[in-house]
Protein backbone atom coordinates (compact mmCIF):
# COMPACT_ATOMS: atom_id res chain seq x y z
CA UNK A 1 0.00 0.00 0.00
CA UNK A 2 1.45 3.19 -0.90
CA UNK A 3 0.75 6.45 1.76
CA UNK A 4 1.41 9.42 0.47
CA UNK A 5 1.60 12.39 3.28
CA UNK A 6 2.46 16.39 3.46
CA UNK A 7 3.81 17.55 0.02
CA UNK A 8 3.86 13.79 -1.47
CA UNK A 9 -0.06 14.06 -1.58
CA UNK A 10 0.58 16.10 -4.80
CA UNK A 11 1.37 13.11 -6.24
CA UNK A 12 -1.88 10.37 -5.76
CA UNK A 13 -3.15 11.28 -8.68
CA UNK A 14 -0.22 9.85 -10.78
CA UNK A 15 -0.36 6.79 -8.44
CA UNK A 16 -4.08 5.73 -8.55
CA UNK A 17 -4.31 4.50 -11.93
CA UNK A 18 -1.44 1.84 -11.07
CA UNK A 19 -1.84 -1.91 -11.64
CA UNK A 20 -2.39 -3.55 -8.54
CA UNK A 21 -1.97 -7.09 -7.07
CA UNK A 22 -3.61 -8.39 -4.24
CA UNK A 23 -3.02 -12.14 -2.35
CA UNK A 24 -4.84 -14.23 -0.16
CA UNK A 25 -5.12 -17.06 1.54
CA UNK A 26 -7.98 -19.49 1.23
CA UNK A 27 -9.81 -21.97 3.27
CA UNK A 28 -11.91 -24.74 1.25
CA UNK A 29 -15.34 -25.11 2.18
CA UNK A 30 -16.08 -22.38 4.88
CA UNK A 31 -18.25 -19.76 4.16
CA UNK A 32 -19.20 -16.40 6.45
CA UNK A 33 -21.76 -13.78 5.51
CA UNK A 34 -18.94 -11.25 6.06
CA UNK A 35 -16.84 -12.30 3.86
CA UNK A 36 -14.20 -12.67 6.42
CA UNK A 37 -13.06 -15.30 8.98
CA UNK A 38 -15.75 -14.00 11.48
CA UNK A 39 -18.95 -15.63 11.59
CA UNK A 40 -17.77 -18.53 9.31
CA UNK A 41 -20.45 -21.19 9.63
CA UNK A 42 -18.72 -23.94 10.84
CA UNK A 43 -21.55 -26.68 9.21
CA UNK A 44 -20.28 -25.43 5.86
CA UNK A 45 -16.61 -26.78 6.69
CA UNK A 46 -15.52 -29.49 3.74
CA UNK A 47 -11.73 -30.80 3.67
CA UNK A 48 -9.67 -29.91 1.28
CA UNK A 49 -9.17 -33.45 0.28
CA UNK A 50 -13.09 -33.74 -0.80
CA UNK A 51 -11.97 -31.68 -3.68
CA UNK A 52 -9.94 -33.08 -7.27
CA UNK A 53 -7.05 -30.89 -8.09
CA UNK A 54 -9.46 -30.07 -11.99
CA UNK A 55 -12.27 -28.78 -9.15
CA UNK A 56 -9.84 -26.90 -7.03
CA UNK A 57 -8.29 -25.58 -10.13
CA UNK A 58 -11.33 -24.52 -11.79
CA UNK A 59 -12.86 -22.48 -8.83
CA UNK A 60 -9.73 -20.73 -9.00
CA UNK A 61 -9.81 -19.84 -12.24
CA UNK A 62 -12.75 -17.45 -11.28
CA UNK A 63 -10.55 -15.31 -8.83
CA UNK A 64 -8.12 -14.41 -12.13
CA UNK A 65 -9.02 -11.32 -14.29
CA UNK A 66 -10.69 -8.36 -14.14
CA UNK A 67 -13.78 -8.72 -11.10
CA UNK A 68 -16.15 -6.71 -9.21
CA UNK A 69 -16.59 -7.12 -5.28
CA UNK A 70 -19.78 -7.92 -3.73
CA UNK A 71 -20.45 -5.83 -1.23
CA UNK A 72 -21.24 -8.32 2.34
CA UNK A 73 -24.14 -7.46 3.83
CA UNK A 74 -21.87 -6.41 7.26
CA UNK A 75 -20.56 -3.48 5.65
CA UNK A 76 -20.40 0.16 6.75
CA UNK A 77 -21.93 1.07 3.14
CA UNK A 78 -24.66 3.00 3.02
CA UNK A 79 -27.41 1.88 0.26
CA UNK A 80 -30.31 4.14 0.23
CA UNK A 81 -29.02 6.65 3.29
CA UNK A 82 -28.59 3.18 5.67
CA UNK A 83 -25.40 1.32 6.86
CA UNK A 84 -26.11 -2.58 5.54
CA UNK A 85 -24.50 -3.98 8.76
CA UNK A 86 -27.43 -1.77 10.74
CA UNK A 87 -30.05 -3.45 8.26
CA UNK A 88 -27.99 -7.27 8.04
CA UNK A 89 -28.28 -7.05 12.29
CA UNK A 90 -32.21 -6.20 12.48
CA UNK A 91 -32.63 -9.23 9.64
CA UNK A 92 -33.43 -6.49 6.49
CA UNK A 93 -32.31 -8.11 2.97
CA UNK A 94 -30.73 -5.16 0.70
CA UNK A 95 -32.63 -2.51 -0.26
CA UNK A 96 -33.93 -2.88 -3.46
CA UNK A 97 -33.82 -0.13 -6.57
């Protein structure tokens, strides 16, 4: 991550159109509704050794490229002038429009 402070500031613009790489570290067969390893629903746990290498690669094939991020429904976001964690905690799907 690059932090630009005091006169370097002047320079973000040049900076933000930069390629950028990002890694992580996976664990097969957890899920969480915040994305996250908070709340992971322990039910949903498979082994990694359920899995063929063709599956394992294949799901990763979807992580490569160009993507959009879902937005988990335990975000500070506001949709519609309310936070979705404040709408996720009272049991309110998204907003729709």
């Amino acid at each position: 991550m690059i932090v630009c402070i005091g006169k370097a500031t002047k320079v973000v613009q040049f900076l933000c159109g930069l390629d950028k790489t990002y890694e992580g570290e996976i664990t097969l067969g957890r899920t969480s509704v915040t994305y996250d390893s908070e709340g992971v629903d322990e039910d949903s746990l498979a082994l990694a050794s359920d899995f063929s290498r063709e599956q394992i690669e294949e799901v990763l094939r979807q992580f490569t490229g160009k993507l959009i991020q879902n937005v988990p429904a335990y975000s500070a976001i506001k949709v519609d002038g309310k936070r979705l964690y404040k709408m996720a905690r009272r049991g309110l799907g998204l907003p729709r429009g």
